[in-house]
Protein backbone atom coordinates (compact mmCIF):
# COMPACT_ATOMS: atom_id res chain seq x y z
CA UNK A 1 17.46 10.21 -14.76
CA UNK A 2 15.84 11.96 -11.86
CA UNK A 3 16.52 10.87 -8.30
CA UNK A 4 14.00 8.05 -7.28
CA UNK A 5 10.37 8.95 -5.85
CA UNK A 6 8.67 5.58 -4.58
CA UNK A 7 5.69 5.37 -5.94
CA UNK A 8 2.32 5.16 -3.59
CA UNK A 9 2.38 2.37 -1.30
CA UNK A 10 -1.38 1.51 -2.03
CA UNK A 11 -0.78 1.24 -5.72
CA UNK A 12 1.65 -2.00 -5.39
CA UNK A 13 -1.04 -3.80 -5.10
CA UNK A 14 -2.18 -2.92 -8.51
CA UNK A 15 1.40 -3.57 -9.93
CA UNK A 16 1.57 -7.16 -7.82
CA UNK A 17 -2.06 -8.44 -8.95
CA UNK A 18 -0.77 -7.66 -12.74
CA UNK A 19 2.14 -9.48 -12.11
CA UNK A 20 0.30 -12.44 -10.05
CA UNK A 21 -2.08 -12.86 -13.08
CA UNK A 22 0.15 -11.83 -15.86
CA UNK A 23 -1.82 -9.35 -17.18
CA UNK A 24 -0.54 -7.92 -20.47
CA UNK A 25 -1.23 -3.99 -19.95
CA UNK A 26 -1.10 -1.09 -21.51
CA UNK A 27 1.92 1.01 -20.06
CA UNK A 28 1.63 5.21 -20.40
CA UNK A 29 4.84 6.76 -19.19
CA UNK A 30 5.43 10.19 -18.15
CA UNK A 31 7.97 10.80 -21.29
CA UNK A 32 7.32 8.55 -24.06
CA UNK A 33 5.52 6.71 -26.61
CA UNK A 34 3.09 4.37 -24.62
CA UNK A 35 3.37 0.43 -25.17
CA UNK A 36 1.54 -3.25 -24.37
CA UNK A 37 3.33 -6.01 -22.87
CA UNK A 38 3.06 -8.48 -20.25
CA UNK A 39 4.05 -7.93 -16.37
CA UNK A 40 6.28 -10.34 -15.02
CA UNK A 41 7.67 -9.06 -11.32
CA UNK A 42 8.63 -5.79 -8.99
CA UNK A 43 11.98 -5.90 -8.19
CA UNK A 44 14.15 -3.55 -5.50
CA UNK A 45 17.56 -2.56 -6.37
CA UNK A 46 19.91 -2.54 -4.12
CA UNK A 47 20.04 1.92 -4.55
CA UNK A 48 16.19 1.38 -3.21
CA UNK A 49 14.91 2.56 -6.53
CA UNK A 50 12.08 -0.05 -7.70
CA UNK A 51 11.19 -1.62 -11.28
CA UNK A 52 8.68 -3.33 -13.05
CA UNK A 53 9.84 -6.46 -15.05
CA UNK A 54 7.79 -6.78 -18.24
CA UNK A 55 7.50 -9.00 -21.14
CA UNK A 56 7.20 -7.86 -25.24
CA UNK A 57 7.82 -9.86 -28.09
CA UNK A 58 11.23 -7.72 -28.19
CA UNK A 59 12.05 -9.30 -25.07
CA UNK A 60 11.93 -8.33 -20.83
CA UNK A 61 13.08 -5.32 -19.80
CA UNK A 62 12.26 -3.24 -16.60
CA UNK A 63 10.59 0.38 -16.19
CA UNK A 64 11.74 2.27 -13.65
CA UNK A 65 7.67 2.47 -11.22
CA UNK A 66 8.14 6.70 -11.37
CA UNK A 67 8.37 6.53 -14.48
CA UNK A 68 4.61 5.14 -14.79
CA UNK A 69 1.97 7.06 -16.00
CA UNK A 70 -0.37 4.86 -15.88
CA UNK A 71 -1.14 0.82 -16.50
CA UNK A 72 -4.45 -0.19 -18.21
CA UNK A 73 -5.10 -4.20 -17.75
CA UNK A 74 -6.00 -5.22 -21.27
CA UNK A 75 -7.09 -8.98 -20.32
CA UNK A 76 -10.92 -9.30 -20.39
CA UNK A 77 -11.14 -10.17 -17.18
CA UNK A 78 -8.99 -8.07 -15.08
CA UNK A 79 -9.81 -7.03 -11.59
CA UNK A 80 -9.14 -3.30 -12.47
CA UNK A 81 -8.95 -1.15 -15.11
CA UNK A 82 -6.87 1.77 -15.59
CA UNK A 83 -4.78 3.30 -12.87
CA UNK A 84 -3.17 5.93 -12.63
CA UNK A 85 0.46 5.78 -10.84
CA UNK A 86 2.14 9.13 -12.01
CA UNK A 87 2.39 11.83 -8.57
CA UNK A 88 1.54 9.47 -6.34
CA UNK A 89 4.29 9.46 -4.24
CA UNK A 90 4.63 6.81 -1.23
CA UNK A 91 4.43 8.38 2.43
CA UNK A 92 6.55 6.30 4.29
């Protein structure tokens, strides 16, 4: 895999309110089929390189955050709809 870009600082707070509410979302990645399931938690490795813990029927299982295409909320009453993460790089 390519070395780790963090994604956009501003978008966390996408990625934390889906994982507050447990939305289940629709995931788009940047290579690969896209898939629904249910976000559970961020979580840092120790390398710095960030994931997002998600729930399927299959199982949890984590996606790497630039690997994110985009996340579409598919709960009725989500407070956002689809967002898209891909090139958004954090600035710190």
């Amino acid at each position: 895999m390519n070395a780790y870009r963090p994604l956009n600082c501003d978008l966390h707070d996408y990625l934390e309110i889906a994982c507050m509410h447990g939305y289940r979302l629709q995931i788009e990645l940047l290579d690969g089929p896209g898939f629904a399931a249910r976000a559970l938690t961020t979580r840092t490795a120790p390398s710095k390189e960030e994931f997002l813990v998600l729930q399927t029927d299959n199982g949890q299982f984590e996606v790497r955050l630039d690997q994110l295409l985009a996340i579409t909320p598919l709960d009725a009453n989500a407070r956002f709809g689809r967002i898209e993460l891909a090139g958004a790089a954090c600035s710190r």
